[in-house]
Protein backbone atom coordinates (compact mmCIF):
# COMPACT_ATOMS: atom_id res chain seq x y z
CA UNK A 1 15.00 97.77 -84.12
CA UNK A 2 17.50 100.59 -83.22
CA UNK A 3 19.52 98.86 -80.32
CA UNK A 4 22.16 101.98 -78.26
CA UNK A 5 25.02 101.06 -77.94
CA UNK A 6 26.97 101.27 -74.87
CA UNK A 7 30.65 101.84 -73.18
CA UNK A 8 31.83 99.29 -71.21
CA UNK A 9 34.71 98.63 -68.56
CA UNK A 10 35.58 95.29 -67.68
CA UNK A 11 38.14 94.05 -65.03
CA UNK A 12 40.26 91.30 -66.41
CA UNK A 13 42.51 88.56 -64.51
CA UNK A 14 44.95 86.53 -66.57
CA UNK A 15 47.98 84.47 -66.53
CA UNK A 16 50.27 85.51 -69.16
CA UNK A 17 52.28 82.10 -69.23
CA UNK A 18 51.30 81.28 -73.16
CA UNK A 19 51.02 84.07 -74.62
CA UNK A 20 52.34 87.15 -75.92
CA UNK A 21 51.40 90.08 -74.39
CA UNK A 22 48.25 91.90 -74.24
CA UNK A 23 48.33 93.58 -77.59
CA UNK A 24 46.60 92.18 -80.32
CA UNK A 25 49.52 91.02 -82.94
CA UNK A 26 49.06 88.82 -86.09
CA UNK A 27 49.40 84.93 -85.93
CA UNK A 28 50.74 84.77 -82.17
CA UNK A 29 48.55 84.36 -78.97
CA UNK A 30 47.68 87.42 -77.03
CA UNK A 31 45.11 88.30 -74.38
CA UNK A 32 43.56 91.06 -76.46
CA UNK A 33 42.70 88.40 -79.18
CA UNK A 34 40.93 85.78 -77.10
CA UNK A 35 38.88 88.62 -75.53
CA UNK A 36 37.46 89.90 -79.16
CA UNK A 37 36.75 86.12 -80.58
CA UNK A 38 34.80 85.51 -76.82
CA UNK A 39 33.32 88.81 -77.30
CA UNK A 40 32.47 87.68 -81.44
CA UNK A 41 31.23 84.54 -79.87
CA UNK A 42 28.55 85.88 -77.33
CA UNK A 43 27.68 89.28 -78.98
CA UNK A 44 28.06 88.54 -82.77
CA UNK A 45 29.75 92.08 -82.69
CA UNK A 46 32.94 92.54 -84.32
CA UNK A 47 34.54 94.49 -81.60
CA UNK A 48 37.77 96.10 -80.55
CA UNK A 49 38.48 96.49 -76.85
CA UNK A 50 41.57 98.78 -75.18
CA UNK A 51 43.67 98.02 -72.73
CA UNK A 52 44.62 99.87 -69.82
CA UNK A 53 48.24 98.70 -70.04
CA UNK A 54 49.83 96.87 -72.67
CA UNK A 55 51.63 93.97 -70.57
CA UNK A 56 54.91 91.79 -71.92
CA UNK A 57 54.83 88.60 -73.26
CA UNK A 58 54.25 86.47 -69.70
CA UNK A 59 53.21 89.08 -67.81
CA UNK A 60 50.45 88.41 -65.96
CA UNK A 61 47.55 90.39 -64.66
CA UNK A 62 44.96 90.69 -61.74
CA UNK A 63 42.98 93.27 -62.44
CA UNK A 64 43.95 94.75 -66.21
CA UNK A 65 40.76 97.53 -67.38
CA UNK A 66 39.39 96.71 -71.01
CA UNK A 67 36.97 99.25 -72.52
CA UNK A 68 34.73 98.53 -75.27
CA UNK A 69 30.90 99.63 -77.21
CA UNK A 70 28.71 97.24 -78.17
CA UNK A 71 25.24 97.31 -78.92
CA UNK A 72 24.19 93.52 -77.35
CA UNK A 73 21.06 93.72 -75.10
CA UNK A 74 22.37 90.95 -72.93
CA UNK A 75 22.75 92.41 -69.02
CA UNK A 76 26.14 93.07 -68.20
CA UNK A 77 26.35 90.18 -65.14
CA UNK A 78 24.60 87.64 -68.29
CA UNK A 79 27.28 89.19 -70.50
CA UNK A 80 30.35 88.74 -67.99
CA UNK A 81 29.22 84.62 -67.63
CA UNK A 82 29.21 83.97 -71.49
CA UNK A 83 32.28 85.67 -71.81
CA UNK A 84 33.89 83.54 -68.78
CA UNK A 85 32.37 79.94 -70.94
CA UNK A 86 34.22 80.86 -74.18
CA UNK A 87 37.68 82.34 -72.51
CA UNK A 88 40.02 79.85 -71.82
CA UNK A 89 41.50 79.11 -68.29
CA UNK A 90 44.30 81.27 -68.13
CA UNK A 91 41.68 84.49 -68.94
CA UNK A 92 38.37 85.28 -66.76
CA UNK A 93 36.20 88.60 -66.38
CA UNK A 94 36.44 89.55 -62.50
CA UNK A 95 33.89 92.15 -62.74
CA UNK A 96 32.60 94.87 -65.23
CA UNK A 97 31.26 98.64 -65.10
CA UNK A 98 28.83 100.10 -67.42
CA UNK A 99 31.35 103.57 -68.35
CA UNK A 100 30.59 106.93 -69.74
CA UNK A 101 30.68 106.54 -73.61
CA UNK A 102 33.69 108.81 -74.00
CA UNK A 103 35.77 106.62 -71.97
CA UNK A 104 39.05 104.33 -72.73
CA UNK A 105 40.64 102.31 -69.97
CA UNK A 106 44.00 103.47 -71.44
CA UNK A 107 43.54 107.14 -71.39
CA UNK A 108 41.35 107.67 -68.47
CA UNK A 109 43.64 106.08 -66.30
CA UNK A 110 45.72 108.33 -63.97
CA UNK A 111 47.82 105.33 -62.43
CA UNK A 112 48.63 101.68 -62.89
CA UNK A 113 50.28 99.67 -59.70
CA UNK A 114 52.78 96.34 -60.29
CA UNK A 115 54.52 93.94 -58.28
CA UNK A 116 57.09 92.09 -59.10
CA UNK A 117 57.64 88.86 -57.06
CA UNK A 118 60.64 87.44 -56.22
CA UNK A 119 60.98 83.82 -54.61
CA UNK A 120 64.68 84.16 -52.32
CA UNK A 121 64.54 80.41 -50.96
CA UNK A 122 67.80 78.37 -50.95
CA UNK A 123 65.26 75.55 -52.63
CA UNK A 124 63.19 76.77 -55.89
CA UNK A 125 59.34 76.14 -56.02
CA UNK A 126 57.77 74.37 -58.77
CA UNK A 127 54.23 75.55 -58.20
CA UNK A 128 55.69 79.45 -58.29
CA UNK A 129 58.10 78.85 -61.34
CA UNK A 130 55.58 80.77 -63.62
CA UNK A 131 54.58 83.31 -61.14
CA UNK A 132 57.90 84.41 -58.83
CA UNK A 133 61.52 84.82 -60.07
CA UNK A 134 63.89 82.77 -57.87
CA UNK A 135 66.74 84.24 -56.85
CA UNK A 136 68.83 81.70 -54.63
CA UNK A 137 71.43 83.77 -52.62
CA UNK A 138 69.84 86.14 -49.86
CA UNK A 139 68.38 89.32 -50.78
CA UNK A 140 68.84 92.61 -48.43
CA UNK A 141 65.78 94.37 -48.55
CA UNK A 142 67.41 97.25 -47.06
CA UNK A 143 69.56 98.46 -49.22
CA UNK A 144 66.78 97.40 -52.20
CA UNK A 145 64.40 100.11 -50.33
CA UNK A 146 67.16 102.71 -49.98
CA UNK A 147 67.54 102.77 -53.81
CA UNK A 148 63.92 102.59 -54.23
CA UNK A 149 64.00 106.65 -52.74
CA UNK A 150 65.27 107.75 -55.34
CA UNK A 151 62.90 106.72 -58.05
CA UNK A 152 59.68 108.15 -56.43
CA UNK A 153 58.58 111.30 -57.79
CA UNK A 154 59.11 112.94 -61.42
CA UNK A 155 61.94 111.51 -62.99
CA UNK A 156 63.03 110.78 -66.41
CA UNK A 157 63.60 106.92 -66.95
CA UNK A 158 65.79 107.06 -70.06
CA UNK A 159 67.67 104.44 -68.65
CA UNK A 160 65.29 102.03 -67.55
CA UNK A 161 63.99 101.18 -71.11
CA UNK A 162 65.25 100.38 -74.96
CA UNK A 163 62.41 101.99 -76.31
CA UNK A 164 62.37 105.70 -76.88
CA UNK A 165 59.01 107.25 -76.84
CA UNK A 166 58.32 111.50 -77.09
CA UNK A 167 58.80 111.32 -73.64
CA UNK A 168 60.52 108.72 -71.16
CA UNK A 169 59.19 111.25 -68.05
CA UNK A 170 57.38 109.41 -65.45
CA UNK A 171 55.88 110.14 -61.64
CA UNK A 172 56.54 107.11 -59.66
CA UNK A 173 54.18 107.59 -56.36
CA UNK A 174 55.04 104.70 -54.83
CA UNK A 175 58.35 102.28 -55.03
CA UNK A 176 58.60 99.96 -52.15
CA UNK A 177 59.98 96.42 -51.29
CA UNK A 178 58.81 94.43 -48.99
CA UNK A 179 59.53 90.73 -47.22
CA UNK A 180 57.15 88.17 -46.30
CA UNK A 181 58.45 84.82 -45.16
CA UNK A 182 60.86 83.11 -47.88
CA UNK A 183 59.38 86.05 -50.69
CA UNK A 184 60.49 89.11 -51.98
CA UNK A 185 58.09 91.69 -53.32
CA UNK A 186 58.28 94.81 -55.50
CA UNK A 187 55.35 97.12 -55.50
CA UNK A 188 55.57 100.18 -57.92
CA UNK A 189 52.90 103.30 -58.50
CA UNK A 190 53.11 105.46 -61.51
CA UNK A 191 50.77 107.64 -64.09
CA UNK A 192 52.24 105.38 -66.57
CA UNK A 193 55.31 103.14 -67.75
CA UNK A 194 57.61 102.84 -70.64
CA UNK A 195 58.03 99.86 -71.76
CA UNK A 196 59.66 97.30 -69.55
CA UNK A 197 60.42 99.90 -67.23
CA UNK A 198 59.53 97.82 -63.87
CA UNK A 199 61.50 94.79 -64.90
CA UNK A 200 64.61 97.21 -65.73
CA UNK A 201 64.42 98.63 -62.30
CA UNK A 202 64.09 95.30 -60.77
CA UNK A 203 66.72 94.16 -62.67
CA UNK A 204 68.95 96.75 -60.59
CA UNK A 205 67.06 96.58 -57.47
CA UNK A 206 68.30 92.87 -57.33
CA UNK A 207 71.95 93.82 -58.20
CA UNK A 208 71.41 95.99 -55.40
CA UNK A 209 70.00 93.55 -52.79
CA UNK A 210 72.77 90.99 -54.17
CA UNK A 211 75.53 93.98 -53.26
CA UNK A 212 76.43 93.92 -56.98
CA UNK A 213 75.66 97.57 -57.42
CA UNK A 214 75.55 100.47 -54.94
CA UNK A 215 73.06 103.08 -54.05
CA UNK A 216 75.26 105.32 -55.89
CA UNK A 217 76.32 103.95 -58.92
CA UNK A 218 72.06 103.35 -58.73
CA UNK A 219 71.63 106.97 -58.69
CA UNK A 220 74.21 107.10 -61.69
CA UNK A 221 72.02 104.98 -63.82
CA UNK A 222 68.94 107.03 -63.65
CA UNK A 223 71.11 110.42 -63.84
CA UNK A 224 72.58 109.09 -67.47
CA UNK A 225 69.26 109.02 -68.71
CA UNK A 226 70.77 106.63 -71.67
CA UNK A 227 68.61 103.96 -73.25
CA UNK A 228 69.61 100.50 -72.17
CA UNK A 229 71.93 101.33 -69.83
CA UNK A 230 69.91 99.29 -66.53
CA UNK A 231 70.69 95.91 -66.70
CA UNK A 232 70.01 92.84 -66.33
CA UNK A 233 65.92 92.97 -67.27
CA UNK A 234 64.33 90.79 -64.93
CA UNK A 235 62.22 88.14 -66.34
CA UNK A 236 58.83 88.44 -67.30
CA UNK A 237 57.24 85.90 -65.52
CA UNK A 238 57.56 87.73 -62.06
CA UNK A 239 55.57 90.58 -62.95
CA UNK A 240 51.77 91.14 -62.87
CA UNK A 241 48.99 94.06 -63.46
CA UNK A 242 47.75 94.68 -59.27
CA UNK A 243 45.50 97.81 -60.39
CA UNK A 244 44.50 100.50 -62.39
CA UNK A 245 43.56 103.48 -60.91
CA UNK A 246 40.51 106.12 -62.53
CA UNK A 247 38.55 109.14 -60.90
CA UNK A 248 35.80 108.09 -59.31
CA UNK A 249 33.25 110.06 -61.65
CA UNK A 250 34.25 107.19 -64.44
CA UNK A 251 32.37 104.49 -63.95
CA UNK A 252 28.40 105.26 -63.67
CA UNK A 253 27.78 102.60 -61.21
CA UNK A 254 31.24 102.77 -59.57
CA UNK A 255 34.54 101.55 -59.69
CA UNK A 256 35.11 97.79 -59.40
CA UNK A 257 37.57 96.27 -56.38
């Protein structure tokens, strides 16, 4: 019997600890792979999901967007438990949307938000070690923020990556730092990223808040547009997937929170 198939949109959380990345490569872990052999598992499908953003080797994620046919009968909610039996731990299904079948969580998207957390504590924490980046001597938020200005809008990040692509342009809506208690956070907006963009900007926000590097020489970086040139690259670990912003006319039975 002719079963139809259908385009699915699920929200993913995972901690990317063990593996690396998101992006299915051959012999290694990655989260892409243990979603397919879950998805093998319940379906009997072979099937090939897309991300909505490729994350680094220990980069975590709280809501990632995976898009996917298949042709199961099983009811999405039925579908979203068996998948959460097979996955391991570190990997659940939050949530899921049935999609329009000419949608890809990767190209429909028309923003992705990260934050990158720093722990600024004269004493480390063992139960944030794989989550927060800790950064010992006191952090000035202030002058993190002021450089943060001058990232937001259309710029071209060049500098903030190692990897050329036809285009290292990007519109950074939102580029903030925040404090709460003995944490430091980095929260970031954009239509898209090149590839360890965030954790090269971090990398001089922290110079920044450290008074290593000034506001100007800051401004100097981005203005050089030359590959490589921001550094340190903060470690992976601190990072993590918030959200993925789509139109609302996307998802048939709305977007999930």
């Amino acid at each position: 019997m002719y079963v139809p198939s259908r385009k699915l949109a699920l929200i993913i959380e995972y901690e990317g600890t063990r593996y690396c990345g998101f992006q299915l490569q051959a012999n290694v872990p990655t989260i892409q792979r243990e979603i397919e052999q879950a998805l093998k598992k319940v379906t009997g499908e072979k099937i090939r999901i897309i991300g909505a953003g490729r994350t680094d080797s220990g980069v975590h994620a709280k809501n990632q967007v995976v898009s996917f046919t298949v042709s199961t009968r099983l009811a999405l909610d039925t579908l979203i438990k068996a998948l959460n039996f097979y996955l391991p731990d570190d990997i659940a299904v939050r949530s899921g949307n049935i999609a329009r079948m000419n949608f890809t969580a990767r190209r429909n998207a028309i923003s992705r938000e990260y934050r990158y957390t720093i722990l600024n504590n004269p004493t480390r924490s063992p139960l944030a070690r794989n989550f927060a980046y800790y950064i010992q001597t006191p952090l000035s938020v202030t002058a993190m923020n002021s450089a943060c200005s001058f990232i937001i809008g259309r710029h071209d990040f060049a500098s903030f990556t190692s990897l050329l692509k036809e285009s290292t342009v990007r519109i950074v809506s939102k580029a903030k730092v925040t404090r709460e208690n003995d944490y430091v956070f980095f929260d970031i907006i954009a239509n898209s990223f090149l590839p360890k963009q965030v954790r090269c900007i971090v990398g001089s926000l922290i110079r920044i808040g450290l008074g290593k590097l000034s506001i100007s020489e800051f401004q100097n970086i981005l203005a050089a547009k030359q590959p490589g040139l921001a550094a340190p690259v903060a470690p992976a670990h601190g990072l993590c997937l918030m959200k993925v912003y789509y139109p609302e006319y996307e998802f048939i039975r709305g977007n999930s929170k």
